[in-house]
Protein backbone atom coordinates (compact mmCIF):
# COMPACT_ATOMS: atom_id res chain seq x y z
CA UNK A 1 -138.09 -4.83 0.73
CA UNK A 2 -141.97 -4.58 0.06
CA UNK A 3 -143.28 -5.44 3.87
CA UNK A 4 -146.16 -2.96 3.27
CA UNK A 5 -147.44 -4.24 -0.11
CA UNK A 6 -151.02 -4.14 -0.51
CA UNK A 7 -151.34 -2.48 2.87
CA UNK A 8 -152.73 1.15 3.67
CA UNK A 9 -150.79 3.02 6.31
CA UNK A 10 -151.91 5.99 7.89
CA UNK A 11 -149.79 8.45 9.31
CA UNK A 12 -150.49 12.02 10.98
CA UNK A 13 -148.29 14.64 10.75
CA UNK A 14 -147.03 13.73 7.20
CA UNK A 15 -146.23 17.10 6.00
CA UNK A 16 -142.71 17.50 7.37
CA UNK A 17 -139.75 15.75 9.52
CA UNK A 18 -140.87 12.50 10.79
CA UNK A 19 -144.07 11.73 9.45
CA UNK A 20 -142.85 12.89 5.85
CA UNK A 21 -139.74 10.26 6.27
CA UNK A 22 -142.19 7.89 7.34
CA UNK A 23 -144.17 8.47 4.65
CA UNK A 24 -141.39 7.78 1.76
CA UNK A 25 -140.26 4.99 3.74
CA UNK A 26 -143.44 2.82 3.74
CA UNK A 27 -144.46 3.73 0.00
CA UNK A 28 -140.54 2.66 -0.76
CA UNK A 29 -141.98 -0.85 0.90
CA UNK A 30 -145.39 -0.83 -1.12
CA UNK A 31 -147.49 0.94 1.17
CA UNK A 32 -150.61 2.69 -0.09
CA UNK A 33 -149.59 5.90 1.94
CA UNK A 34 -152.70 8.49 3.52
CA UNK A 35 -151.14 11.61 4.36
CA UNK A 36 -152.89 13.25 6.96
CA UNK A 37 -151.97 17.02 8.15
CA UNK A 38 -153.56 20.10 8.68
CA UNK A 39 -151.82 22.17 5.91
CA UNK A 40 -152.68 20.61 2.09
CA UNK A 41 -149.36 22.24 0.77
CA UNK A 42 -147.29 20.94 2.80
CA UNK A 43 -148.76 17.06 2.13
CA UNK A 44 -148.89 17.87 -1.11
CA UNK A 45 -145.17 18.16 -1.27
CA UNK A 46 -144.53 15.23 0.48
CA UNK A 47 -147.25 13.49 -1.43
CA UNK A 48 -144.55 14.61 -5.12
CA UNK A 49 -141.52 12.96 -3.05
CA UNK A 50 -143.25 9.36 -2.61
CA UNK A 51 -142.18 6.39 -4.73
CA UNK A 52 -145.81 5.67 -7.39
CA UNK A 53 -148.76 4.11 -5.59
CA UNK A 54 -152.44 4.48 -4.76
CA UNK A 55 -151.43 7.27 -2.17
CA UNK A 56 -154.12 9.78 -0.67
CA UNK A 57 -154.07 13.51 0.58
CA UNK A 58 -156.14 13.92 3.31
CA UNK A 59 -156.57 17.15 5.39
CA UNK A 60 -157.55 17.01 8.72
CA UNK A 61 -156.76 18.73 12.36
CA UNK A 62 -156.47 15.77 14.68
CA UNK A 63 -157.56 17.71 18.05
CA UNK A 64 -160.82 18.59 16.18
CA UNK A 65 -162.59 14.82 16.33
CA UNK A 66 -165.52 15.34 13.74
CA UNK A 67 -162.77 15.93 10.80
CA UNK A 68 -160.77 12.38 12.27
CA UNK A 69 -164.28 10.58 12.09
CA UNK A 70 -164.34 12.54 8.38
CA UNK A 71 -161.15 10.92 7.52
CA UNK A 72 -161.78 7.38 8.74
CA UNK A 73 -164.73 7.12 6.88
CA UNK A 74 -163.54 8.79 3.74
CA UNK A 75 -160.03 6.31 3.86
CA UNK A 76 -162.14 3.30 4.69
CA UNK A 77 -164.54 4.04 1.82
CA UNK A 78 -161.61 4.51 -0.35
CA UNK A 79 -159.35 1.47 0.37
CA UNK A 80 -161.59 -0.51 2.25
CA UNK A 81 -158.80 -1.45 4.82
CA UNK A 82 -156.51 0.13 7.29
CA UNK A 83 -153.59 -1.74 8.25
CA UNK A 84 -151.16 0.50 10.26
CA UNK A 85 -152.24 3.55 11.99
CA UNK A 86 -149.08 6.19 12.32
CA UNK A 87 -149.76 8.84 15.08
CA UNK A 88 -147.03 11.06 14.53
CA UNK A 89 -148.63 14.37 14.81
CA UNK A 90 -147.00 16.65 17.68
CA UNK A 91 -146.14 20.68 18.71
CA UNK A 92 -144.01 21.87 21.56
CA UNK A 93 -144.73 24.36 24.05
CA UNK A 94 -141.79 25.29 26.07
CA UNK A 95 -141.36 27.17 29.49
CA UNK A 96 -141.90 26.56 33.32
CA UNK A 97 -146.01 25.85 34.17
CA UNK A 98 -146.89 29.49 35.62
CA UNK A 99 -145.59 31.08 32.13
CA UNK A 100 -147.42 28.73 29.77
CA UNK A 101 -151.20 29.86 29.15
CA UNK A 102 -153.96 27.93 29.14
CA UNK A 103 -154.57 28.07 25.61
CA UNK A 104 -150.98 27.18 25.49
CA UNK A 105 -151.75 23.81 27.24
CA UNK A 106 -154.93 23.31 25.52
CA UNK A 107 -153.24 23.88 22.29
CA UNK A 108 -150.36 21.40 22.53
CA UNK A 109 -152.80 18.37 24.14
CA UNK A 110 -155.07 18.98 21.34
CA UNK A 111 -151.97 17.89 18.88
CA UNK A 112 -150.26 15.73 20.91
CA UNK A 113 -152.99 13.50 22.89
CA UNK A 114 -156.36 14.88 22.26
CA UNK A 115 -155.21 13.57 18.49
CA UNK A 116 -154.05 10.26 19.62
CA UNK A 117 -157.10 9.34 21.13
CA UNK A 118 -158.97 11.05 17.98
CA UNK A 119 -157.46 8.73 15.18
CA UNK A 120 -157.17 5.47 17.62
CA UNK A 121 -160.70 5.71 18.30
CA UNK A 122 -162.42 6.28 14.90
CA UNK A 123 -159.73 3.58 12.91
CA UNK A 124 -159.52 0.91 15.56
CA UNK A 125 -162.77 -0.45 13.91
CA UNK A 126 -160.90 -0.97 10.67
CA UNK A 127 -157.74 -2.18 12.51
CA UNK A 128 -159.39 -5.14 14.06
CA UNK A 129 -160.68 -6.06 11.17
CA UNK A 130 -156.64 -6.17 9.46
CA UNK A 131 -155.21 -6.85 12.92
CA UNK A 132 -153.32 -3.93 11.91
CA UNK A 133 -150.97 -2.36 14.50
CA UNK A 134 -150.79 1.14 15.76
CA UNK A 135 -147.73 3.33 16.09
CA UNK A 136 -147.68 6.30 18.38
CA UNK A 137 -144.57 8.90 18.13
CA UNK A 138 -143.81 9.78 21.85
CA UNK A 139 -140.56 10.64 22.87
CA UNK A 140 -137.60 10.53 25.47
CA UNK A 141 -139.92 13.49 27.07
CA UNK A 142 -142.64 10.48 27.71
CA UNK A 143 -139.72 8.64 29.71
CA UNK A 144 -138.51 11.35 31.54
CA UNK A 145 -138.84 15.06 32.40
CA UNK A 146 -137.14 18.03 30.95
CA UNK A 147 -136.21 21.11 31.93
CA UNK A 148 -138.64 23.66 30.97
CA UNK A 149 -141.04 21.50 28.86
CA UNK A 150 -143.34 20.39 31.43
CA UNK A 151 -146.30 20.54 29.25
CA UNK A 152 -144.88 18.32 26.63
CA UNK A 153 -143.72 15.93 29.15
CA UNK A 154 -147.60 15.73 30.27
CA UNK A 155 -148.54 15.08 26.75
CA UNK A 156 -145.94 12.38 25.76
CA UNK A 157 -146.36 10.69 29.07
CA UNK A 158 -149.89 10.62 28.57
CA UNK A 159 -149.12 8.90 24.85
CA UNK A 160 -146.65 6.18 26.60
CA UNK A 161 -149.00 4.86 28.98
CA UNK A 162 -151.63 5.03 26.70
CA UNK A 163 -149.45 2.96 24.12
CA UNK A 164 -148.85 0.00 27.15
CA UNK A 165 -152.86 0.37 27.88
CA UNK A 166 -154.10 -0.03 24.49
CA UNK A 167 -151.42 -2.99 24.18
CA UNK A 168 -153.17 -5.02 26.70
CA UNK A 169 -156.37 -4.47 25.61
CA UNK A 170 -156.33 -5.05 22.16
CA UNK A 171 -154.04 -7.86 21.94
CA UNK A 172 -156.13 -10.41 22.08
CA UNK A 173 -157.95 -9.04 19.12
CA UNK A 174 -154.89 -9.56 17.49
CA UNK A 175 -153.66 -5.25 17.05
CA UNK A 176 -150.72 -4.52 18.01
CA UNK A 177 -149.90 -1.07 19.46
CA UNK A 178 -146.36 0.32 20.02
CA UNK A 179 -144.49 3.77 20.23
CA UNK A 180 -141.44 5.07 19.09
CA UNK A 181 -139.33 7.59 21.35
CA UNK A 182 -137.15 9.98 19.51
CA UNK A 183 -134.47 11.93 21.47
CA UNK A 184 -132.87 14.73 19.86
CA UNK A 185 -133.81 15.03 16.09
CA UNK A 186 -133.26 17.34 13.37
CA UNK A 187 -136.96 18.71 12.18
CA UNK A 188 -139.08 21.47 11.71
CA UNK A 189 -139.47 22.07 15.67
CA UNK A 190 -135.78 21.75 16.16
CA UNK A 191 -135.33 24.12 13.13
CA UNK A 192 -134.04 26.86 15.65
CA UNK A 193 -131.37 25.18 17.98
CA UNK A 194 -129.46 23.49 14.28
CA UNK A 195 -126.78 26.83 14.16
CA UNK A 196 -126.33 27.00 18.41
CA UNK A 197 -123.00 24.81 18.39
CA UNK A 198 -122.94 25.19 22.43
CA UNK A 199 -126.40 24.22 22.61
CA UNK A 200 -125.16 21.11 20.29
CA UNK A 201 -122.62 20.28 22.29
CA UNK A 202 -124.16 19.88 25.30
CA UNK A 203 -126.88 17.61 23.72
CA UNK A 204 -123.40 15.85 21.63
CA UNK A 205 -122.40 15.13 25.44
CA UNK A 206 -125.27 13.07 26.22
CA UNK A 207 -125.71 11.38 23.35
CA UNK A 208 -122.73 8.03 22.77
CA UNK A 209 -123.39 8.12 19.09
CA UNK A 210 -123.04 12.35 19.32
CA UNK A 211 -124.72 13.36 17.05
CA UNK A 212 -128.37 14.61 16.64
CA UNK A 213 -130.89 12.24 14.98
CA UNK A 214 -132.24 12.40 11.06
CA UNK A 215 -136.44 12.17 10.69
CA UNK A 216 -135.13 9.15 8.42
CA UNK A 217 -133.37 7.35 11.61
CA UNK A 218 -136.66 7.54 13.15
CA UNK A 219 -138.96 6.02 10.19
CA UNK A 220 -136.53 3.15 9.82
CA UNK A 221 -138.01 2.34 13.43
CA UNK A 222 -141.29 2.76 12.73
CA UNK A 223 -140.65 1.14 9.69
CA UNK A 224 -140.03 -1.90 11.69
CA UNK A 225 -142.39 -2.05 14.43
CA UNK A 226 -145.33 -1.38 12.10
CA UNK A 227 -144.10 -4.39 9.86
CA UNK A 228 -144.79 -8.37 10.42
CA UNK A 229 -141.03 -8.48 11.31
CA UNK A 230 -142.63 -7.12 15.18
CA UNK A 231 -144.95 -9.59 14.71
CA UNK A 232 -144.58 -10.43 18.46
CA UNK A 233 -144.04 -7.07 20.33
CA UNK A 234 -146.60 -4.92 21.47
CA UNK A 235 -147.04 -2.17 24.56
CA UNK A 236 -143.32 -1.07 23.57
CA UNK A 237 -142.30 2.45 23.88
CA UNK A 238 -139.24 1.85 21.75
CA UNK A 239 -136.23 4.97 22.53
CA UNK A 240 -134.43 5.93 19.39
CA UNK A 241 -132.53 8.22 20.56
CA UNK A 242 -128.81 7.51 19.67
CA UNK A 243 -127.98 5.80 23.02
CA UNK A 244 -129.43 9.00 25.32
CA UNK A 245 -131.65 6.65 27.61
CA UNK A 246 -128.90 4.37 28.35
CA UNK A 247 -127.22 6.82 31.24
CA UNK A 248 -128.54 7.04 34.32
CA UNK A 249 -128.13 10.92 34.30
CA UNK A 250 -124.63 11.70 36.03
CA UNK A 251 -122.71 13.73 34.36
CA UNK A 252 -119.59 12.37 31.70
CA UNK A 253 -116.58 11.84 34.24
CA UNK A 254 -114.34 10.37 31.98
């Protein structure tokens, strides 16, 4: 398939798991690919795995909004376009809200929102001129709360209801804006539950398809709802999660 030929796609986060998948998966399509991350190594690596193409390494801290402006200008200077806008960049903070700091909580809605509203705001002007689409990575945490991850479940909700918001006002400009919602998934911020079998089981349990999801499950889906093929949704906050979302909570009784 070559969906994204002669677009530019620009995805956050592109260093590792998701946004790295993402990022082979759209150059595999045509895409001219801007990897944006904080760490030049690390999109440098990913940058040697994509398939040939007029791709671009671009450093930047998302929850800092003078290096986003940066960017957008620098990527719009280069390419003259932006077509699809990938905001996959994310942390985690973990633990109940009076044993979280504040820096803690500042940290992770830097990353995870602040940056959102960074890149959306400084490309949009490019986007409407495509009417490109945006893609926001939120999660099954944006649906729902967790245990223990309050923070995080602040964050991604605040991404989901962005997502529907920017929907309706931008669709008459002709952008779409959607957002994928992994559950479970095998990356660099999962690195440390892979070897806890019990802990996998008990996620297994929830999950029909049982078994954890691959960063290349989840690009496939972005894949698709940044192409033409989703020509007609928009305001979606699209689970990929392996089935979790479709119980209503009660435990398996059968």
């Amino acid at each position: 398939m070559s969906r994204f030929s002669n677009k530019v796609v620009v995805i956050t986060g592109a260093g590792s798991g998701i946004g790295a998948a993402a990022a082979r998966r759209l150059a595999r399509e045509g895409a001219s690919v801007v990897l944006v991350g904080r760490t030049r190594e690390k999109l440098e690596h990913t940058l040697s795995t994509l398939a040939k193409g007029k791709h671009l390494v671009a450093p930047c801290d998302v929850s800092v909004a003078e290096q986003v402006q940066q960017q957008a200008d620098t990527v719009v200077q280069t390419y003259g376009r932006v077509d699809v806008l990938v905001n996959n960049a994310g942390s985690v903070v973990q633990g109940k809200i009076h044993e979280v700091s504040v820096s803690d909580w500042k940290k992770l809605m830097g990353a995870d929102l602040d940056g959102v509203f960074h890149c959306v705001h400084f490309f949009m002007p490019a986007l409407l001129k495509t009417k490109g689409n945006v893609v926001n990575t939120s999660s099954v945490s944006g649906l729902g709360g967790d245990w223990g991850m309050s923070v995080y479940n602040a964050a991604k909700g605040g991404v989901t209801n962005f997502t529907r918001a920017l929907a309706m006002d931008y669709g008459a400009d002709g952008v779409r804006v959607n957002a994928i919602c992994p559950g479970f998934t095998l990356t660099d911020l999962t690195e440390d539950m892979k070897d806890d079998k019990a802990l996998l089981d008990r996620f297994y349990d929830r999950i029909p398809l049982q078994r954890a999801g691959e960063p290349e499950d989840i690009a496939s889906a972005i894949a698709f709802i940044a192409s033409d093929d989703a020509r007609y949704i928009t305001g979606v906050n699209l689970p990929v999660d392996g089935g979790l979302t479709a119980s209503n909570g009660q435990p398996r009784q059968a």
